[in-house]
PDB file of N, CA and C in Angstrom:
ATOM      1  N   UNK A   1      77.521 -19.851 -48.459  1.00  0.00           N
ATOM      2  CA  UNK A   1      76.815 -20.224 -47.259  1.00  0.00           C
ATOM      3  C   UNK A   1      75.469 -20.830 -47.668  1.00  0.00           C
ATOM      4  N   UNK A   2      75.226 -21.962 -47.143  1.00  0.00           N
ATOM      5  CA  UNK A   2      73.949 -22.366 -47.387  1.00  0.00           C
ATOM      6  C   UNK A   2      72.886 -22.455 -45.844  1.00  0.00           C
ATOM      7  N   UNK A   3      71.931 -22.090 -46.864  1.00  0.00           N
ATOM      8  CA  UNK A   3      71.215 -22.176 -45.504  1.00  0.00           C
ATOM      9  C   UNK A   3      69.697 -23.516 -45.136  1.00  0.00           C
ATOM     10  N   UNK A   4      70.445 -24.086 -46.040  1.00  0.00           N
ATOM     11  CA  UNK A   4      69.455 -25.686 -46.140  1.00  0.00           C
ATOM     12  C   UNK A   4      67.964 -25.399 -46.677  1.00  0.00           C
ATOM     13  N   UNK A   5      66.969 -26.102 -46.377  1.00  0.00           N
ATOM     14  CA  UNK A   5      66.059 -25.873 -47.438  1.00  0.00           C
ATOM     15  C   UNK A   5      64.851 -25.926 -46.441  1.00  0.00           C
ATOM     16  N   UNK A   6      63.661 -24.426 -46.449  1.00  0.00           N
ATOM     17  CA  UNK A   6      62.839 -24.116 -45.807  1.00  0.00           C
ATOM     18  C   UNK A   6      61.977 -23.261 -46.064  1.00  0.00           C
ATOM     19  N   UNK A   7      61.157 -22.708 -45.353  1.00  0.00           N
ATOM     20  CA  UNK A   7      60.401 -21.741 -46.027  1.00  0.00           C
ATOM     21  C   UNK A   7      59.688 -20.800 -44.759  1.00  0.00           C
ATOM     22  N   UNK A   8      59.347 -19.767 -45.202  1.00  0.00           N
ATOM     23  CA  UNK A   8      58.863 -18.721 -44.016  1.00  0.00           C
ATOM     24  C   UNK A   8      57.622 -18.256 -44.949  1.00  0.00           C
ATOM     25  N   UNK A   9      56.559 -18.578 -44.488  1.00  0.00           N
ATOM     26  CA  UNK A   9      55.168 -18.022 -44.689  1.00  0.00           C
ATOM     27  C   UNK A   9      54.948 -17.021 -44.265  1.00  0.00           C
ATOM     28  N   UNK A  10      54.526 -16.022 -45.190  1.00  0.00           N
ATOM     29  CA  UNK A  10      53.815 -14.601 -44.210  1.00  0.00           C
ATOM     30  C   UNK A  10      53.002 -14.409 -43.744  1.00  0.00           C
ATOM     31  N   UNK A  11      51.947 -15.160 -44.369  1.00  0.00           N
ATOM     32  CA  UNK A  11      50.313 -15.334 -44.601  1.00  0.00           C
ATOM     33  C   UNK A  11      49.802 -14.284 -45.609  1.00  0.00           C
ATOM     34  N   UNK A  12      48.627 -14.146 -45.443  1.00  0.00           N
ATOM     35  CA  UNK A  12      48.125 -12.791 -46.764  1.00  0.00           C
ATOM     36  C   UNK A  12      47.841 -11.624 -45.891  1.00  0.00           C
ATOM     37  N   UNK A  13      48.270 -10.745 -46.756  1.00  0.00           N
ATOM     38  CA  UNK A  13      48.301  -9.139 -45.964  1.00  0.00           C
ATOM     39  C   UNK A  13      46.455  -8.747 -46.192  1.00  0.00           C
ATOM     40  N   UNK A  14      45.998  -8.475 -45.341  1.00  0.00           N
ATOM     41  CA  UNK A  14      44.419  -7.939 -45.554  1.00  0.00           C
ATOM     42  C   UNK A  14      44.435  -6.999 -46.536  1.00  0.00           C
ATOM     43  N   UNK A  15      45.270  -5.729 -46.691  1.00  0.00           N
ATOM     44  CA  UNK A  15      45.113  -4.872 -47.463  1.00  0.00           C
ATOM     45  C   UNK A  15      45.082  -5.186 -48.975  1.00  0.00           C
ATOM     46  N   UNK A  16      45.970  -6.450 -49.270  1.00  0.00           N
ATOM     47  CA  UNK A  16      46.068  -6.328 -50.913  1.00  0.00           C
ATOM     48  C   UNK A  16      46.247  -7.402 -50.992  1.00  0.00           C
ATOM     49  N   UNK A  17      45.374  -8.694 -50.133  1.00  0.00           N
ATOM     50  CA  UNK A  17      45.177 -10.525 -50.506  1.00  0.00           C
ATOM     51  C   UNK A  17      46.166 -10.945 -50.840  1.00  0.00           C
ATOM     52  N   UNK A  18      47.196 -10.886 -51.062  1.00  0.00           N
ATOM     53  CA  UNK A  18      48.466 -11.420 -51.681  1.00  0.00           C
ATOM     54  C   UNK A  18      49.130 -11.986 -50.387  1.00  0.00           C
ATOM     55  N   UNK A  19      49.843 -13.188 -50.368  1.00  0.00           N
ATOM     56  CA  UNK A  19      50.333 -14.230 -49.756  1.00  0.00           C
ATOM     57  C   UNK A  19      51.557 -14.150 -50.225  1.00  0.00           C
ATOM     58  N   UNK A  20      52.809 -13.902 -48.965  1.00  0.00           N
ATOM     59  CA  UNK A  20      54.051 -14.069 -49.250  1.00  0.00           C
ATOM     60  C   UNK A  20      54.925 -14.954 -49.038  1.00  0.00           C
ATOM     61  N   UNK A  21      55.786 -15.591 -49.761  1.00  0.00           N
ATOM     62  CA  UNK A  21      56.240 -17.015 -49.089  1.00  0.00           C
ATOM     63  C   UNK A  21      57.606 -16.995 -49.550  1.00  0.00           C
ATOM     64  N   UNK A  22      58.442 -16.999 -48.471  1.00  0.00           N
ATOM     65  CA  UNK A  22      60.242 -17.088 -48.759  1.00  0.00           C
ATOM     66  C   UNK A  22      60.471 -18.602 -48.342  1.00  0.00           C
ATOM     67  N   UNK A  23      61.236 -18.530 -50.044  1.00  0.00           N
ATOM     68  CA  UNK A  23      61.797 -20.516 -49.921  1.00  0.00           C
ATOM     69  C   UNK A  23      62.827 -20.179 -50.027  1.00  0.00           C
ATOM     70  N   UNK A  24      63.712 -20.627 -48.528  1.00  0.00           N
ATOM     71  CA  UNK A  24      65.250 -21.219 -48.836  1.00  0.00           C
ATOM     72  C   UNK A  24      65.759 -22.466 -49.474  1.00  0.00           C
ATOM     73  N   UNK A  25      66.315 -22.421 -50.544  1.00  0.00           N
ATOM     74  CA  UNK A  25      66.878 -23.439 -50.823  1.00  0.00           C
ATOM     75  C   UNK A  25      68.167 -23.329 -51.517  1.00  0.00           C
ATOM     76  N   UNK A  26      68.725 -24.247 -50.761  1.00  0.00           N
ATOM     77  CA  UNK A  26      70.446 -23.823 -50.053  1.00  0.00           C
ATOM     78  C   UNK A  26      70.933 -22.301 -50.223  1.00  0.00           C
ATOM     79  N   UNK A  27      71.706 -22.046 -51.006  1.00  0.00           N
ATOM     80  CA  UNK A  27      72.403 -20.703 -50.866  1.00  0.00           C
ATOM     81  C   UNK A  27      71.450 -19.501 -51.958  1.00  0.00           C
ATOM     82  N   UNK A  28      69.982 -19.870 -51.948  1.00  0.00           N
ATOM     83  CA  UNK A  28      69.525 -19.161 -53.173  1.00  0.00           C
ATOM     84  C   UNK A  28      67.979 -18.888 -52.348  1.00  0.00           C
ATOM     85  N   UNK A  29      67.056 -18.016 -52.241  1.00  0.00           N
ATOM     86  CA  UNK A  29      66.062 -17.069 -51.690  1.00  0.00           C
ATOM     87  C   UNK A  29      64.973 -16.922 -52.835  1.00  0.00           C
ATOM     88  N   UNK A  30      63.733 -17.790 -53.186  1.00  0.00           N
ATOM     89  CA  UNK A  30      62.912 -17.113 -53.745  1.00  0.00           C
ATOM     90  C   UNK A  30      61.914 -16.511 -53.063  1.00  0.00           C
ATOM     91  N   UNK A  31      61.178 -15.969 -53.752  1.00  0.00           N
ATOM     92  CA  UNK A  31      60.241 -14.878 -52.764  1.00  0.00           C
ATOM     93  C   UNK A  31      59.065 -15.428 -54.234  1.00  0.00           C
ATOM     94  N   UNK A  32      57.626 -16.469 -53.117  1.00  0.00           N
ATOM     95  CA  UNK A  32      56.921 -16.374 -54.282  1.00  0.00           C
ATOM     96  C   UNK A  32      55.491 -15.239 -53.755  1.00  0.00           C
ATOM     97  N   UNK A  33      54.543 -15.273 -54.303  1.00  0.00           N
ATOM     98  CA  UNK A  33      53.374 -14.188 -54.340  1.00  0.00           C
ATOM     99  C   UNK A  33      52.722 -14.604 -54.969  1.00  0.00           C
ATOM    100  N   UNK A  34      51.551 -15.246 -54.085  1.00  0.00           N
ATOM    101  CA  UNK A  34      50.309 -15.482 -54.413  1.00  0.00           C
ATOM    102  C   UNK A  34      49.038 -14.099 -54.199  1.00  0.00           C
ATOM    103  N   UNK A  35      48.312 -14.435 -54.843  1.00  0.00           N
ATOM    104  CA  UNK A  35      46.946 -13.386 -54.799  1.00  0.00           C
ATOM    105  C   UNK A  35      45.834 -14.128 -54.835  1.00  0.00           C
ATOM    106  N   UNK A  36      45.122 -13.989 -53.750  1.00  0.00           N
ATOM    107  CA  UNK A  36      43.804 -14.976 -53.209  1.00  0.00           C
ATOM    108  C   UNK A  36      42.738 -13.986 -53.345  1.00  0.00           C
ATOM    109  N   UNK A  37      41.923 -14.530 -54.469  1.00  0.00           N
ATOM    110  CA  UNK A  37      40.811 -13.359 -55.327  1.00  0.00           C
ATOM    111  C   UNK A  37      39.476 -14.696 -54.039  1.00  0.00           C
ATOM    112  N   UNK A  38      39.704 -15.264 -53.871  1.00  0.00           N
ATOM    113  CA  UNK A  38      38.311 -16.144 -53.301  1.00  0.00           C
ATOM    114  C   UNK A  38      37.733 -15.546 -52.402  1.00  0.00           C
ATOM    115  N   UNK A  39      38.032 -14.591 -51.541  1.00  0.00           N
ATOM    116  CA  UNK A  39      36.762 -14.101 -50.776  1.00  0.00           C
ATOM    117  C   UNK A  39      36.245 -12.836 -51.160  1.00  0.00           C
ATOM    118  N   UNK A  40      36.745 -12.420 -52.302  1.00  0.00           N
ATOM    119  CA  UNK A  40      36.247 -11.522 -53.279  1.00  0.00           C
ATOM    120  C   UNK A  40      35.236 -11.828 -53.996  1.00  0.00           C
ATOM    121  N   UNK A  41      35.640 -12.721 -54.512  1.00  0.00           N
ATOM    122  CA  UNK A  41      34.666 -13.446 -55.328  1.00  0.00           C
ATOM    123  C   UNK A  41      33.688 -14.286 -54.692  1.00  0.00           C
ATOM    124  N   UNK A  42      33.439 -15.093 -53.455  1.00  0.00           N
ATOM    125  CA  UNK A  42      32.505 -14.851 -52.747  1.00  0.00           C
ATOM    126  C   UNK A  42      31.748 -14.286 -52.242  1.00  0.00           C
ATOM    127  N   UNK A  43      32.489 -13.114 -51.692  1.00  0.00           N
ATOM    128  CA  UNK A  43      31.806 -11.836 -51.927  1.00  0.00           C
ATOM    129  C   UNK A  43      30.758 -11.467 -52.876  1.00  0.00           C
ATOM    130  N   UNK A  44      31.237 -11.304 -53.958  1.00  0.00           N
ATOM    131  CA  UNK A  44      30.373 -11.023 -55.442  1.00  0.00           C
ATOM    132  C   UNK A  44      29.433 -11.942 -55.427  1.00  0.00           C
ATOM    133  N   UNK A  45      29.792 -13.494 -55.425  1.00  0.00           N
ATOM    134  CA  UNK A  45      28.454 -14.043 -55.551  1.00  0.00           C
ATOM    135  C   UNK A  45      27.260 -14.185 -54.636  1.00  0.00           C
ATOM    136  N   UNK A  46      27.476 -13.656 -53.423  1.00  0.00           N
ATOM    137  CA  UNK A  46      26.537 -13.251 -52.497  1.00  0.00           C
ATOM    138  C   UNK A  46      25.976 -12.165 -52.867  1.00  0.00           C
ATOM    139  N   UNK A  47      26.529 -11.291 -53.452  1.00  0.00           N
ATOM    140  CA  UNK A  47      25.927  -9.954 -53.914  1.00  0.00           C
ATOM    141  C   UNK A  47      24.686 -10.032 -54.605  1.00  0.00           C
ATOM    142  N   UNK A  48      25.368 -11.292 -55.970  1.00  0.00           N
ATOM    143  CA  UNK A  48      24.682 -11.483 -57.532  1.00  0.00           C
ATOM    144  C   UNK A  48      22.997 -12.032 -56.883  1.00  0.00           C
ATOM    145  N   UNK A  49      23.120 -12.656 -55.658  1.00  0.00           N
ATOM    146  CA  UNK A  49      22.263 -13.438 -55.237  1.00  0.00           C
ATOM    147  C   UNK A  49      21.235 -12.622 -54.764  1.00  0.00           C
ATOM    148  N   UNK A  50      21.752 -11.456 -53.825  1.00  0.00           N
ATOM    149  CA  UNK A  50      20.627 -11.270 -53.305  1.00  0.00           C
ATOM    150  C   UNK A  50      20.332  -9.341 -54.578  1.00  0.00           C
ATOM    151  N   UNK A  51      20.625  -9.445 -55.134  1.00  0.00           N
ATOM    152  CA  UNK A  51      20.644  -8.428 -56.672  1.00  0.00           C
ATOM    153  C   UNK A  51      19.493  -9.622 -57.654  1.00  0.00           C
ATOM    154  N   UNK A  52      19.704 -10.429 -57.465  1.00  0.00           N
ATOM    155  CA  UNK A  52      18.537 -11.045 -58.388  1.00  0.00           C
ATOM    156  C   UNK A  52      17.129 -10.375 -58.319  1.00  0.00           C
ATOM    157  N   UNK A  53      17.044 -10.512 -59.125  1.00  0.00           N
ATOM    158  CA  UNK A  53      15.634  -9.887 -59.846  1.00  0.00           C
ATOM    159  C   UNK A  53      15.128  -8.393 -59.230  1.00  0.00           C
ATOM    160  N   UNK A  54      16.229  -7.723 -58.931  1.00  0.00           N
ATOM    161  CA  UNK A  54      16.025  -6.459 -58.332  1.00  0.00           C
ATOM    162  C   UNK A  54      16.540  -5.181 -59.683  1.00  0.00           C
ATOM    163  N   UNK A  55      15.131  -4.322 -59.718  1.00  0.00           N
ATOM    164  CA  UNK A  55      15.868  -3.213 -60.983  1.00  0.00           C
ATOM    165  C   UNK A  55      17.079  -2.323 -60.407  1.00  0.00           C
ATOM    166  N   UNK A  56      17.260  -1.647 -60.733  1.00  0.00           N
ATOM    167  CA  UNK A  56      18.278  -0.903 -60.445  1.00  0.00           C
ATOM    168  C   UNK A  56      17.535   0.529 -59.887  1.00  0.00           C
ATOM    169  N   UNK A  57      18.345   0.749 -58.645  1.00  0.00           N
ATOM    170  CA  UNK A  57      17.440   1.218 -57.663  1.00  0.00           C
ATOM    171  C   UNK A  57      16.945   0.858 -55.998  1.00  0.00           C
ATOM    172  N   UNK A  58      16.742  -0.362 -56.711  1.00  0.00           N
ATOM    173  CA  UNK A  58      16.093  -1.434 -55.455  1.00  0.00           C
ATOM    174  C   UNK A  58      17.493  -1.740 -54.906  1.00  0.00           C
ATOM    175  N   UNK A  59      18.514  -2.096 -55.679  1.00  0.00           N
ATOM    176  CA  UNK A  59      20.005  -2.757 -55.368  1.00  0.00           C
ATOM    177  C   UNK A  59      21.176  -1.802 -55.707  1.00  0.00           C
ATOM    178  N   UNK A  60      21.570  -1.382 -55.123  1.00  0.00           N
ATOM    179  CA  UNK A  60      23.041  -0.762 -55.671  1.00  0.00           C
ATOM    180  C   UNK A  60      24.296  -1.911 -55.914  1.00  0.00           C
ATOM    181  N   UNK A  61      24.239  -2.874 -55.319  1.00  0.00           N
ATOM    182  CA  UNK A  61      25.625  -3.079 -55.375  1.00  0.00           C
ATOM    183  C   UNK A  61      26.008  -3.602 -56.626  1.00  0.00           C
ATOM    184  N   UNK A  62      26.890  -2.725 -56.874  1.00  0.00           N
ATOM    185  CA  UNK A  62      27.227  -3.184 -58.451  1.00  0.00           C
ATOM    186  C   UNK A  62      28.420  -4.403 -58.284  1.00  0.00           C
ATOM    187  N   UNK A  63      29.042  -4.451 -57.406  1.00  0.00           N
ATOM    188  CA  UNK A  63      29.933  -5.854 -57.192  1.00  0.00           C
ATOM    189  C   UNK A  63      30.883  -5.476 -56.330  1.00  0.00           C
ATOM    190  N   UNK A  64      32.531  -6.185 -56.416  1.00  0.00           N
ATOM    191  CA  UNK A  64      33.452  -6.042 -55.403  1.00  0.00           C
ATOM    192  C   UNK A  64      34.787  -5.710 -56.199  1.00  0.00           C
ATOM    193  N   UNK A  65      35.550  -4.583 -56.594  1.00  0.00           N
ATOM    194  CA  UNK A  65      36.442  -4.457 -56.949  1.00  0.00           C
ATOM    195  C   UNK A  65      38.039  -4.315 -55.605  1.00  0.00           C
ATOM    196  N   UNK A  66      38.517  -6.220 -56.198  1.00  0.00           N
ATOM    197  CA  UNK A  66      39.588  -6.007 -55.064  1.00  0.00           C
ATOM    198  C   UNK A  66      40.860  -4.815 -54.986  1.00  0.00           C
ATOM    199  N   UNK A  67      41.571  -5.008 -54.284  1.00  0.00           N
ATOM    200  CA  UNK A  67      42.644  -3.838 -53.710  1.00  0.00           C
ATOM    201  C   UNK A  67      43.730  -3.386 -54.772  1.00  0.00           C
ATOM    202  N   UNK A  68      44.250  -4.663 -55.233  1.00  0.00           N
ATOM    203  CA  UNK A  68      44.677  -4.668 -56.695  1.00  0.00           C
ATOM    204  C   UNK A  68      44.319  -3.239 -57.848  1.00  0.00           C
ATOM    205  N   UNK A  69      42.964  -3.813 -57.951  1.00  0.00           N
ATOM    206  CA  UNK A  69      42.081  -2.701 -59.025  1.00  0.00           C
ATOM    207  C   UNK A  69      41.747  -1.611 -58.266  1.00  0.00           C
ATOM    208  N   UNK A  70      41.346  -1.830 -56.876  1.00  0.00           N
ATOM    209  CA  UNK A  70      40.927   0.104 -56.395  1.00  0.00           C
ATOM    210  C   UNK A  70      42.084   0.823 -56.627  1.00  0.00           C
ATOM    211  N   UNK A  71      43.424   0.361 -55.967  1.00  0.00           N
ATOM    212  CA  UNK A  71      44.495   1.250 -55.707  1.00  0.00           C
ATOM    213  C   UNK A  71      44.695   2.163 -57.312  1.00  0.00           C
ATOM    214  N   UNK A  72      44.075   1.194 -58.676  1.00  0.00           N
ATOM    215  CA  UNK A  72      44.244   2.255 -59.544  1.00  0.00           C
ATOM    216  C   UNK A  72      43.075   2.910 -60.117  1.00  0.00           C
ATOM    217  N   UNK A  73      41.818   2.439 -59.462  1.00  0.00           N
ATOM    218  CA  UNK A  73      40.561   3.428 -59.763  1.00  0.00           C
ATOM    219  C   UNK A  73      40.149   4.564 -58.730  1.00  0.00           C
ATOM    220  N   UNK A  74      40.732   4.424 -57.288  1.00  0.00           N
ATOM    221  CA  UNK A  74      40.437   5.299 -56.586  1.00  0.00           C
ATOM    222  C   UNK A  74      41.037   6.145 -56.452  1.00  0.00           C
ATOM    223  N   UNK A  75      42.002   6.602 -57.421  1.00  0.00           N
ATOM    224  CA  UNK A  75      42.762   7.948 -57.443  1.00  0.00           C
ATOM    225  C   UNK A  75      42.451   8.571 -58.093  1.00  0.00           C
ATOM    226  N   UNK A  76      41.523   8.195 -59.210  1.00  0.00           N
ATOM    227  CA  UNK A  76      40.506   8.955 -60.435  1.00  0.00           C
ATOM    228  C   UNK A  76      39.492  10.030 -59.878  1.00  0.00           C
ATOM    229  N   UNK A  77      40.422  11.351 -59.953  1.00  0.00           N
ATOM    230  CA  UNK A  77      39.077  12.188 -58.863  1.00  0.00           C
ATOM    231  C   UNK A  77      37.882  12.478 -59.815  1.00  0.00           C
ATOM    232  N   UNK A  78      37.706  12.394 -61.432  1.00  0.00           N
ATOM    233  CA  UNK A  78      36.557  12.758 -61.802  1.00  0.00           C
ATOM    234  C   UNK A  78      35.739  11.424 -62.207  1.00  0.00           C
ATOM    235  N   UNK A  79      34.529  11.589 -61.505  1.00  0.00           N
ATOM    236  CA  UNK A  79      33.582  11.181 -60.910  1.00  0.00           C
ATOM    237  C   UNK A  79      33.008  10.092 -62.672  1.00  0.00           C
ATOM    238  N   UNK A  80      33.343  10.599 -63.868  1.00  0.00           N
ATOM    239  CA  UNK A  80      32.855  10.133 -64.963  1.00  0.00           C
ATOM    240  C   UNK A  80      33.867   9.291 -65.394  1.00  0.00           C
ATOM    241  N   UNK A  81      35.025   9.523 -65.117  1.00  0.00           N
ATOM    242  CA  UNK A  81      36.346   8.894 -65.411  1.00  0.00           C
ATOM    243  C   UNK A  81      36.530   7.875 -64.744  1.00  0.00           C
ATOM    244  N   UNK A  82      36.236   7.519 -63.243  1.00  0.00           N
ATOM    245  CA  UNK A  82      36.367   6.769 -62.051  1.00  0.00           C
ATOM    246  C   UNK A  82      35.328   5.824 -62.879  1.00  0.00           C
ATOM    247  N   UNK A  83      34.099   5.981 -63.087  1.00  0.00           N
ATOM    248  CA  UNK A  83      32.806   4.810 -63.641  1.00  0.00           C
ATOM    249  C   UNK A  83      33.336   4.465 -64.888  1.00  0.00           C
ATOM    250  N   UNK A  84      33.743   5.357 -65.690  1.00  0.00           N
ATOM    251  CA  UNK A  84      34.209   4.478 -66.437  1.00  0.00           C
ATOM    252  C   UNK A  84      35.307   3.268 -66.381  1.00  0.00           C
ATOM    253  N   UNK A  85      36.261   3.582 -65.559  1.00  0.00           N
ATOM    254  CA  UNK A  85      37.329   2.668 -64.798  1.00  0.00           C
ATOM    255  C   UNK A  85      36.408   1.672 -64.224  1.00  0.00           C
ATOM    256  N   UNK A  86      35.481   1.995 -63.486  1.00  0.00           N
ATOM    257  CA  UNK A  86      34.710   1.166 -62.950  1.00  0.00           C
ATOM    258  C   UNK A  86      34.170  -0.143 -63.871  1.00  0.00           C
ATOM    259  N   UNK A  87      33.518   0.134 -64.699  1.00  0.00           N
ATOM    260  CA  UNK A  87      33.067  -0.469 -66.281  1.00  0.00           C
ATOM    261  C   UNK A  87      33.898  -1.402 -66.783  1.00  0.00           C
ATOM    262  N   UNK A  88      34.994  -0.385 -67.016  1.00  0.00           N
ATOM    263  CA  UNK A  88      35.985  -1.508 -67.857  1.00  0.00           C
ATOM    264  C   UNK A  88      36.448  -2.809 -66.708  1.00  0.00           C
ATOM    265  N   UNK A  89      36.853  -2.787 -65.802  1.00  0.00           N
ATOM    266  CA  UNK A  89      37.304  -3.486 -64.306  1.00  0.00           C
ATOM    267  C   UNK A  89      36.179  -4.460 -65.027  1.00  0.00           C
ATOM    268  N   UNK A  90      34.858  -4.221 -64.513  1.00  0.00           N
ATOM    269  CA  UNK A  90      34.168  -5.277 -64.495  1.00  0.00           C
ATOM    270  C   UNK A  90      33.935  -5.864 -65.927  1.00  0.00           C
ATOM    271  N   UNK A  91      34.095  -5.454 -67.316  1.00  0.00           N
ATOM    272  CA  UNK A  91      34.146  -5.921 -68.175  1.00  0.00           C
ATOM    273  C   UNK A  91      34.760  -6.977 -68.707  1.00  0.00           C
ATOM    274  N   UNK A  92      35.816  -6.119 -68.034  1.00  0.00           N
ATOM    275  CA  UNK A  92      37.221  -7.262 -67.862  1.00  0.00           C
ATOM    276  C   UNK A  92      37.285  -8.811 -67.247  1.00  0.00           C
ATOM    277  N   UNK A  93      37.105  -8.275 -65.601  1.00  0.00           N
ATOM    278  CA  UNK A  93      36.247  -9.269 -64.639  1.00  0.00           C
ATOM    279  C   UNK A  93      35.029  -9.199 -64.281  1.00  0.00           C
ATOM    280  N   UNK A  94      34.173  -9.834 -65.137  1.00  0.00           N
ATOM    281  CA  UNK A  94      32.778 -10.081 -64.666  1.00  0.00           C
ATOM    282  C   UNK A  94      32.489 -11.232 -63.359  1.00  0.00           C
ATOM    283  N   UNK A  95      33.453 -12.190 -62.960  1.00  0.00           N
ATOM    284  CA  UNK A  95      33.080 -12.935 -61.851  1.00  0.00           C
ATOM    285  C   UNK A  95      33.152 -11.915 -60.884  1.00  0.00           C
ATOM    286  N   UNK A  96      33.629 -10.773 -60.586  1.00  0.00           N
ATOM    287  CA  UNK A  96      33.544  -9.282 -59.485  1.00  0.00           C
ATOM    288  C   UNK A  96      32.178  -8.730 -59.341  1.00  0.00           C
ATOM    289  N   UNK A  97      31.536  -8.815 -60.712  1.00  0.00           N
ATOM    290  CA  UNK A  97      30.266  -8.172 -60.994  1.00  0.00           C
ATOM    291  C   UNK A  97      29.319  -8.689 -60.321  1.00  0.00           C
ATOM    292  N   UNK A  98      28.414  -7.609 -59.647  1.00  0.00           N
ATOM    293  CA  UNK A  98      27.138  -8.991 -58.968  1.00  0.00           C
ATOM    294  C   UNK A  98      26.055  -7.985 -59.634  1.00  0.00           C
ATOM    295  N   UNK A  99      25.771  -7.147 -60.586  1.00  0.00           N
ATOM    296  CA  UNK A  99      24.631  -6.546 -61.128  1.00  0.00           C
ATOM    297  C   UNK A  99      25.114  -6.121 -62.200  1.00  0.00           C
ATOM    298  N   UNK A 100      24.891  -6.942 -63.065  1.00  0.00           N
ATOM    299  CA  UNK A 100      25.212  -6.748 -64.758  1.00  0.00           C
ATOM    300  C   UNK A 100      24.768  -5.529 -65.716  1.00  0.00           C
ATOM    301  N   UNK A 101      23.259  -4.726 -65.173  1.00  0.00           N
ATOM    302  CA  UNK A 101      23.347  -4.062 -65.749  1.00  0.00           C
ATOM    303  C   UNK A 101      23.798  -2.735 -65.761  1.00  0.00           C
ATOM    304  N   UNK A 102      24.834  -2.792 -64.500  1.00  0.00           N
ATOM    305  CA  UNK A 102      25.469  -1.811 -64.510  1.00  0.00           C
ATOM    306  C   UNK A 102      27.109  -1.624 -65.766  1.00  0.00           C
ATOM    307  N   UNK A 103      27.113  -2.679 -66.637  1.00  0.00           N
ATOM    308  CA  UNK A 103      28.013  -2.660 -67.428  1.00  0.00           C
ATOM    309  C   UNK A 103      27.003  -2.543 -68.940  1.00  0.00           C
ATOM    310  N   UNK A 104      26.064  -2.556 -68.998  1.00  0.00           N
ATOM    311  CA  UNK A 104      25.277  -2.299 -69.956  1.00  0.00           C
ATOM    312  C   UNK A 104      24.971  -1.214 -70.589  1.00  0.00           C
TER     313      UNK A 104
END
């Protein structure tokens, strides 16, 4: 059976940015998955901006870790273990980071 060639957009789920998109083409179904980090990362750089030239103290926000990365840092119930998760995340991804010396 074919079912000719089309596609059904999901849009992106709020919870975890990812964009779902089913392509028919003829008798075969892919399912692709995108992940839209851009208003994350806008996010962050609004952060970095107004974190400029502020010590630590003056600014908390250490940046924006998306849904992706919380779902596996926010199950870390000890509090030293979680920052460190925290750390590495942004080490990893520093465009997330909007106050650097919190990886320092």
């Amino acid at each position: 059976m074919s079912f000719g060639n089309f596609q059904i957009d999901e849009g992106v789920n709020p919870d975890t940015g990812v964009r779902t998109i089913y392509r028919f083409e003829g008798d075969q179904v892919v399912v692709e998955k995108k992940y839209d980090a851009a208003p994350y990362l806008e996010r962050a750089a609004e952060m970095r901006a107004r974190n400029e030239g502020k010590k630590w103290g003056e600014g908390r926000e250490v940046g924006v870790i998306p849904p992706w990365a919380l779902r596996e840092i926010e199950p870390i119930k000890d509090d030293k273990e979680r920052e460190k998760a925290m750390r590495t995340f942004f080490r990893d991804n520093p465009a997330f980071l909007a106050y650097d010396a919190f990886i320092k």
